[in-house]
Protein backbone atom coordinates (compact mmCIF):
# COMPACT_ATOMS: atom_id res chain seq x y z
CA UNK A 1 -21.11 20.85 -17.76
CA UNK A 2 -17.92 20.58 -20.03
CA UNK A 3 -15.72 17.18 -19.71
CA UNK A 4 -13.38 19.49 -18.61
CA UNK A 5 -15.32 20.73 -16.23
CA UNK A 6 -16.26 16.85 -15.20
CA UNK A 7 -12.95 15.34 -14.62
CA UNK A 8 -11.87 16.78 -11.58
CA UNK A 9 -15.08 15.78 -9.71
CA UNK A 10 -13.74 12.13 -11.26
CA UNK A 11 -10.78 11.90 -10.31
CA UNK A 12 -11.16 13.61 -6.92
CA UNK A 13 -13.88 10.14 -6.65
CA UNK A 14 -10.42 8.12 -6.96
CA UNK A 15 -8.47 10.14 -4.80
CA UNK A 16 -11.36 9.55 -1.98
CA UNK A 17 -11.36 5.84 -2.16
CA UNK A 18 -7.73 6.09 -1.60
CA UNK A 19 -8.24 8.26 1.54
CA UNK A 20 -10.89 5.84 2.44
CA UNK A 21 -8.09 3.50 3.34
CA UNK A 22 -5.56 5.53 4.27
CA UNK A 23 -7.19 8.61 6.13
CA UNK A 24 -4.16 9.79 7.35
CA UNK A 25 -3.20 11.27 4.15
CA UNK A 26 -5.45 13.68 4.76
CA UNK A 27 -3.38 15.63 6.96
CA UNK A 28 -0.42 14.78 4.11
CA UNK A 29 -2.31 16.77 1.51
CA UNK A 30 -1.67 19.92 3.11
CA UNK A 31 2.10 19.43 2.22
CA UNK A 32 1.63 17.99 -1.51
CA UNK A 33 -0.37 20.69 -2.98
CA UNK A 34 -3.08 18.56 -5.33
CA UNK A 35 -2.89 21.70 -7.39
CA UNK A 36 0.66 21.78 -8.39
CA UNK A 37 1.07 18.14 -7.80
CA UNK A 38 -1.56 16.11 -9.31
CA UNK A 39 0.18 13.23 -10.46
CA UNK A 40 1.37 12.55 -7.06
CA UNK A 41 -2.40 12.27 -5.81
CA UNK A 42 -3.28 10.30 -8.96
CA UNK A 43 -0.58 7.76 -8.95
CA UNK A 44 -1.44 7.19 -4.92
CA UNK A 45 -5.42 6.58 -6.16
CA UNK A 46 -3.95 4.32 -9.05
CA UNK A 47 -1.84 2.36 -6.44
CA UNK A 48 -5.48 1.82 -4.49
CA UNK A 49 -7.15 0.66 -7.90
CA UNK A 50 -4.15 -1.44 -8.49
CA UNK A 51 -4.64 -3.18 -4.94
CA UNK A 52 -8.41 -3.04 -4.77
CA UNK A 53 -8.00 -5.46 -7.94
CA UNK A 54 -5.43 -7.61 -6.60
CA UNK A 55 -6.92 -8.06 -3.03
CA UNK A 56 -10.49 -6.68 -3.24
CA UNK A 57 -12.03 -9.07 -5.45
CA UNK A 58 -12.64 -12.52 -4.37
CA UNK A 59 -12.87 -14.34 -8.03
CA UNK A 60 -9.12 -14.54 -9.31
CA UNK A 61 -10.66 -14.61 -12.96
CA UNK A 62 -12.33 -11.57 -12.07
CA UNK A 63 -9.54 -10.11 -10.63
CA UNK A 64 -7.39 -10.82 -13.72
CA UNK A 65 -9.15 -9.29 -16.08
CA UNK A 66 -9.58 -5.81 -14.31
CA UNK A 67 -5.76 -6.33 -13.88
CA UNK A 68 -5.33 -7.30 -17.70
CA UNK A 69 -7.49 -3.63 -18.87
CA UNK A 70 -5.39 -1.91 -16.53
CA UNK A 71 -2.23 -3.62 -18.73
CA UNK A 72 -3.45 -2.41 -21.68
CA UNK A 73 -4.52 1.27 -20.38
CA UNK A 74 -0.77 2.28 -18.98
CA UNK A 75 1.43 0.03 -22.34
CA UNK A 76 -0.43 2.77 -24.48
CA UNK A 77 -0.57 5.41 -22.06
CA UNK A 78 2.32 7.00 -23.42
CA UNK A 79 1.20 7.45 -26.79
CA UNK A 80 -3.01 7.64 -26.69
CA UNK A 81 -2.53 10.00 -23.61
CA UNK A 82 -5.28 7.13 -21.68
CA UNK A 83 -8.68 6.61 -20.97
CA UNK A 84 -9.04 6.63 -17.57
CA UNK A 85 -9.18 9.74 -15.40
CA UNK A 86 -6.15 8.93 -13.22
CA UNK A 87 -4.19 7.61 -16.31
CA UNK A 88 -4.60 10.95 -18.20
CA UNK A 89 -3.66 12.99 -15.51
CA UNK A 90 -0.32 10.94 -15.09
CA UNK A 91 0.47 10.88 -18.30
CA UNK A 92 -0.08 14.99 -18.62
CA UNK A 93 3.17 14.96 -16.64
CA UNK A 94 6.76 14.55 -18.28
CA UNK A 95 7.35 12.35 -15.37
CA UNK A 96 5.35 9.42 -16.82
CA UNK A 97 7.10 9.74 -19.87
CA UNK A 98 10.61 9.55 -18.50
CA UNK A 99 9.61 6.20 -16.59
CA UNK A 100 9.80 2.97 -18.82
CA UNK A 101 6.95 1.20 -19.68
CA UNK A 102 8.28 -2.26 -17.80
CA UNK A 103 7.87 -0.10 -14.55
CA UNK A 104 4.83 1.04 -15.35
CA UNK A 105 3.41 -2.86 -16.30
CA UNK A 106 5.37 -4.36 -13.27
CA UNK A 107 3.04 -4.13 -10.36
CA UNK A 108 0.30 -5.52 -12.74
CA UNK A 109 2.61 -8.51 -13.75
CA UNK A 110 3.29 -8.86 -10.20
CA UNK A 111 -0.20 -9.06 -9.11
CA UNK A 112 -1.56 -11.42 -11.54
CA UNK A 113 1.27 -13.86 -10.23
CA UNK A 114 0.05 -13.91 -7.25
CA UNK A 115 -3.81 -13.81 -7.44
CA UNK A 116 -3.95 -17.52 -6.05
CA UNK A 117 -1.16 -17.75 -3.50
CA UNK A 118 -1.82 -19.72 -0.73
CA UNK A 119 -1.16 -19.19 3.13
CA UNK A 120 2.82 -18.55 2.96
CA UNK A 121 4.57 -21.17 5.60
CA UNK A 122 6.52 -18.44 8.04
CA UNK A 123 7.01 -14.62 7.82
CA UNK A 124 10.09 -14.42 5.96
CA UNK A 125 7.94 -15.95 3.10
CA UNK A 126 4.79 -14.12 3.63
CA UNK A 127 7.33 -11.05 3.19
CA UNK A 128 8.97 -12.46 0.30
CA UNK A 129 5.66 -13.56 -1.49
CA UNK A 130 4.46 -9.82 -1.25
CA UNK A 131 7.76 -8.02 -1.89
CA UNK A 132 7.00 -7.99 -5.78
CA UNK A 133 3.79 -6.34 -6.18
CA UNK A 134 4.71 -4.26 -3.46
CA UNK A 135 8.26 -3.34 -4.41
CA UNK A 136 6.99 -2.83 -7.78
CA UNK A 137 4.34 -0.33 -6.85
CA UNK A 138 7.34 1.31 -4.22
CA UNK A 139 9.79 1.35 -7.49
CA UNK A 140 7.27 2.97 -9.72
CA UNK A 141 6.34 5.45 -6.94
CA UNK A 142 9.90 6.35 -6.11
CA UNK A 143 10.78 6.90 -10.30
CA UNK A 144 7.78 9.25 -10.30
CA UNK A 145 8.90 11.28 -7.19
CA UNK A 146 12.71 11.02 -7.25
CA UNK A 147 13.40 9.96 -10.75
CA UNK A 148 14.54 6.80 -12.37
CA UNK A 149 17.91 7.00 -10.84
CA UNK A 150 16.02 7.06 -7.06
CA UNK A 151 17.45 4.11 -5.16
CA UNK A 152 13.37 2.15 -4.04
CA UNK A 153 14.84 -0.68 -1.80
CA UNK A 154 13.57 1.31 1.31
CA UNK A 155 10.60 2.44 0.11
CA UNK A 156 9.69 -1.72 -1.28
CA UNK A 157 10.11 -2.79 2.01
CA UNK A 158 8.76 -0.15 4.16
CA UNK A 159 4.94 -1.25 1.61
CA UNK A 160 5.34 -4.49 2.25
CA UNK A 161 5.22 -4.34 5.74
CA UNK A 162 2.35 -1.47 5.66
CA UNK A 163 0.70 -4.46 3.45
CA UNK A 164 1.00 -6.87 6.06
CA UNK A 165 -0.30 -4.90 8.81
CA UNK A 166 -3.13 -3.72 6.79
CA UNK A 167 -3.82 -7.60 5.94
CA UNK A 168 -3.42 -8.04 9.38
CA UNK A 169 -6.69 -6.39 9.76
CA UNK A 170 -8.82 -8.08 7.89
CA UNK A 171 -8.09 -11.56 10.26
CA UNK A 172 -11.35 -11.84 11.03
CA UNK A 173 -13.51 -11.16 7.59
CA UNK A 174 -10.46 -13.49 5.73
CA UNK A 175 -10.43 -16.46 8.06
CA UNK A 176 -11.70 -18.63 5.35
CA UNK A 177 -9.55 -17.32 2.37
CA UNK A 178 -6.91 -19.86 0.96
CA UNK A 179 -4.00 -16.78 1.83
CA UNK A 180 -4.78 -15.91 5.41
CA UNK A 181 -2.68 -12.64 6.84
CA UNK A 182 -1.31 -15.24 9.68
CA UNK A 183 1.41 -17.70 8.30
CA UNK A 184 1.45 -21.41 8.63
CA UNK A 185 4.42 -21.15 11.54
CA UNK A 186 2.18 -18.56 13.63
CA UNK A 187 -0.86 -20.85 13.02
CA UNK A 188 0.46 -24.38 14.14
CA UNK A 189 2.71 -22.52 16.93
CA UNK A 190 -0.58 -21.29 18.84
CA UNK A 191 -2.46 -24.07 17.90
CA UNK A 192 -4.91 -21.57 15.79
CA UNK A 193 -7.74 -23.30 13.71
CA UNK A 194 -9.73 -20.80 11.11
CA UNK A 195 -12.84 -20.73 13.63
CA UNK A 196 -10.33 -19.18 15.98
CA UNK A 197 -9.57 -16.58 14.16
CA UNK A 198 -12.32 -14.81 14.49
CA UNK A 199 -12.97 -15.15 18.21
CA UNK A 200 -10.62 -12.89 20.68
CA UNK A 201 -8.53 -15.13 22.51
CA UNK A 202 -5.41 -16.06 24.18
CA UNK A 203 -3.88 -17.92 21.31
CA UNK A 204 -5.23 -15.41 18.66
CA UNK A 205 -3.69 -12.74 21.12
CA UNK A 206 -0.13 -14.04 21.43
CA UNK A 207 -0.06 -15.09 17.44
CA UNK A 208 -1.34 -11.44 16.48
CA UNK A 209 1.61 -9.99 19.07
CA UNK A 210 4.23 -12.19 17.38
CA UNK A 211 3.18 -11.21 14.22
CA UNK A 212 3.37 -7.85 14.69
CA UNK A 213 6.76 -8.41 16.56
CA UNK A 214 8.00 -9.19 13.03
CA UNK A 215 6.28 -6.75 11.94
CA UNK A 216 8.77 -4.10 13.82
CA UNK A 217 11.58 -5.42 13.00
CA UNK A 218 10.70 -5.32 9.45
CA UNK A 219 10.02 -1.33 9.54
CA UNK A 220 13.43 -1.40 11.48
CA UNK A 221 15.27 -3.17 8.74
CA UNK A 222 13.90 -0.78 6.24
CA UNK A 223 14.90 2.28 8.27
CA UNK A 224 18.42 1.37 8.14
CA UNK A 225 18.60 1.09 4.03
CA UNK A 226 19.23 3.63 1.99
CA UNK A 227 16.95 5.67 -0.73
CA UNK A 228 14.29 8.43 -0.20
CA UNK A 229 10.71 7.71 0.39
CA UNK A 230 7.47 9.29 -0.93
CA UNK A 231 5.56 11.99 1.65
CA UNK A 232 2.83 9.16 1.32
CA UNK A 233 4.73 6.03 1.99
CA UNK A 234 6.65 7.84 4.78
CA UNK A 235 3.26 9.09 6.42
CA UNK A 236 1.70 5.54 5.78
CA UNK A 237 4.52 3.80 7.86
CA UNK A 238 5.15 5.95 10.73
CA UNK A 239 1.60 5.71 11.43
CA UNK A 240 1.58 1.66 10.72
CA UNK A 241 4.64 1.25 12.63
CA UNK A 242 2.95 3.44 16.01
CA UNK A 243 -0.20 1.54 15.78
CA UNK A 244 1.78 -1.89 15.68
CA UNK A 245 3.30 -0.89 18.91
CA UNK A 246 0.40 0.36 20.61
CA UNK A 247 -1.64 -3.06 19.35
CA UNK A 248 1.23 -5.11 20.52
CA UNK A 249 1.29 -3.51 24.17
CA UNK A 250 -2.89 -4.01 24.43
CA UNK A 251 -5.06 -7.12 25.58
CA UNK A 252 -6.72 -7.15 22.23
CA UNK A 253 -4.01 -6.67 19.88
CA UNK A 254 -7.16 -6.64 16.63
CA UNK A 255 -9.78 -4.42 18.06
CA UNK A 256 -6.56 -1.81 18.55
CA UNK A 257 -5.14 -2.34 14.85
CA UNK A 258 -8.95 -2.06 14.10
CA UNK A 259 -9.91 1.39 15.85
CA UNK A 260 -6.63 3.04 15.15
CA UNK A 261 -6.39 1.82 11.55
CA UNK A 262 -8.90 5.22 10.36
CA UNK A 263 -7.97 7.62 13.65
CA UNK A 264 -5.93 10.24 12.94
CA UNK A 265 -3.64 11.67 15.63
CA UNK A 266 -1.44 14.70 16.21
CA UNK A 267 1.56 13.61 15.54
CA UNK A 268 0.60 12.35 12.03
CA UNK A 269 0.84 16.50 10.78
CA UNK A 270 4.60 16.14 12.43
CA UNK A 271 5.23 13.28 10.42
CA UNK A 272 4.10 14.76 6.85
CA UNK A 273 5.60 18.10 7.83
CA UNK A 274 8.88 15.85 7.87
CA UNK A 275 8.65 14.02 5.28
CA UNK A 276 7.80 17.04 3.06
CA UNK A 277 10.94 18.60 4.25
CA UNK A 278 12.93 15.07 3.45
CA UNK A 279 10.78 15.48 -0.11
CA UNK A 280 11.77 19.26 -1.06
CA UNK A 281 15.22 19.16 0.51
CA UNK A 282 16.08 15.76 -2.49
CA UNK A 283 14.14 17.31 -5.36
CA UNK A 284 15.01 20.96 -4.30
């Protein structure tokens, strides 16, 4: 078999982990054609690798140096064409080339800042401790499908928030990391210890349902600013936003957020059908 013949199977390995986290998207691929759009799949999979490094790996020396390669591979993108799979697929595309090279480096920049953040004290800081990496990867995305010009303020918020919840998830397996997904306020207000957090209870309960009260408001917030968001990003939070309500409503807020996280229901093809309208009626 040719390389040529190789790299699809490769990067369709990418593209899998993403879905792996985000099944919905699933049903969002059959409104962004992989075949006429696949920098839009490989910049989603990059996101994933981006995140995977920045949350997924417990050393923070090991985390900064897969974050330091990546550096390297998308500052000489643009001229070598890059090594990796996903890199040479985005940079096949004029789009990548019309996007500066800061935008492309600031998601990594933002990461490695924040490898060793602590437990923030309240929610407005948790937000505002996430809001770079996450805006940065929202600003990059928004360049790539709207062009430079593409106003990302909705689109930064609306991933920080999906961040959050999807931290929120992991309470239980991160109860004894230094930055938990609870903040300080939420913590001493319930009178949570770490042990707690992984046992269903009613403290755990009410601090999860406050959280995710925030949570709301924050999707809310982002609804009402302006700028277009990706048919990913849009799929991701409509879906983040429904299971936060249904979680908030239950008698174990986790195990909800935990079982709906990967299920997949009908109106998520409502959503993407949407948001692929919003998407072609922008670009044209």
């Amino acid at each position: 078999m040719s390389e040529a013949d190789e790299q699809p199977a490769v990067l369709q390995g990418f593209i899998d982990k993403w879905l792996a986290v985000q099944p919905q998207q699933r049903v969002a691929l059959a409104f962004v054609d992989g075949r006429r759009h696949p920098g839009h799949l490989a910049l989603a999979a990059l996101e994933q690798e981006l995140l995977g490094a920045a949350y997924g790996i417990r050393e923070p020396q090991v985390a900064a140096a897969k974050l330091n390669w990546w550096a390297e591979e998308l500052a000489g993108a643009a001229a070598s064409g890059g090594r990796h799979p996903l890199t040479r697929v985005l940079f096949d595309d004029e789009r990548a080339h019309a996007i500066d090279s800061e935008r492309w480096l600031a998601p990594i920049v933002a990461a490695m800042a924040q490898l060793e953040q602590g437990t923030a004290a309240d929610f407005a800081a948790q937000r505002e401790a996430a809001m770079p990496l996450h805006g940065a990867l929202a600003a990059l995305e928004t360049a790539w499908w709207y062009g430079a010009d593409a106003d990302p303020a909705r689109a930064a918020l609306l991933a920080t928030s999906n961040h959050l919840l999807h931290a929120l998830l992991r309470l239980e397996q991160d109860a004894d990391n230094d930055r938990l997904p609870l903040p300080m306020a939420q913590l001493a207000r319930h009178g949570l210890t770490r042990a707690q957090l992984r046992q269903v209870g009613a403290q755990r309960q009410q601090a999860i349902v406050a959280q995710l009260a925030d949570l709301s408001a924050s999707w809310k917030a982002a609804d009402k600013l302006d700028g277009p968001v990706s048919v990913f990003r849009a799929v991701e939070s409509r879906h983040a936003a429904r299971l936060a309500r249904a979680a908030a409503r239950a008698g174990d807020a986790l195990a909800v957020l935990q079982a709906g996280h990967s299920r997949v229901g009908p109106g998520v093809s409502w959503q993407a059908w949407r948001a692929a309208r919003a998407w072609h009626r922008l670009v044209g």
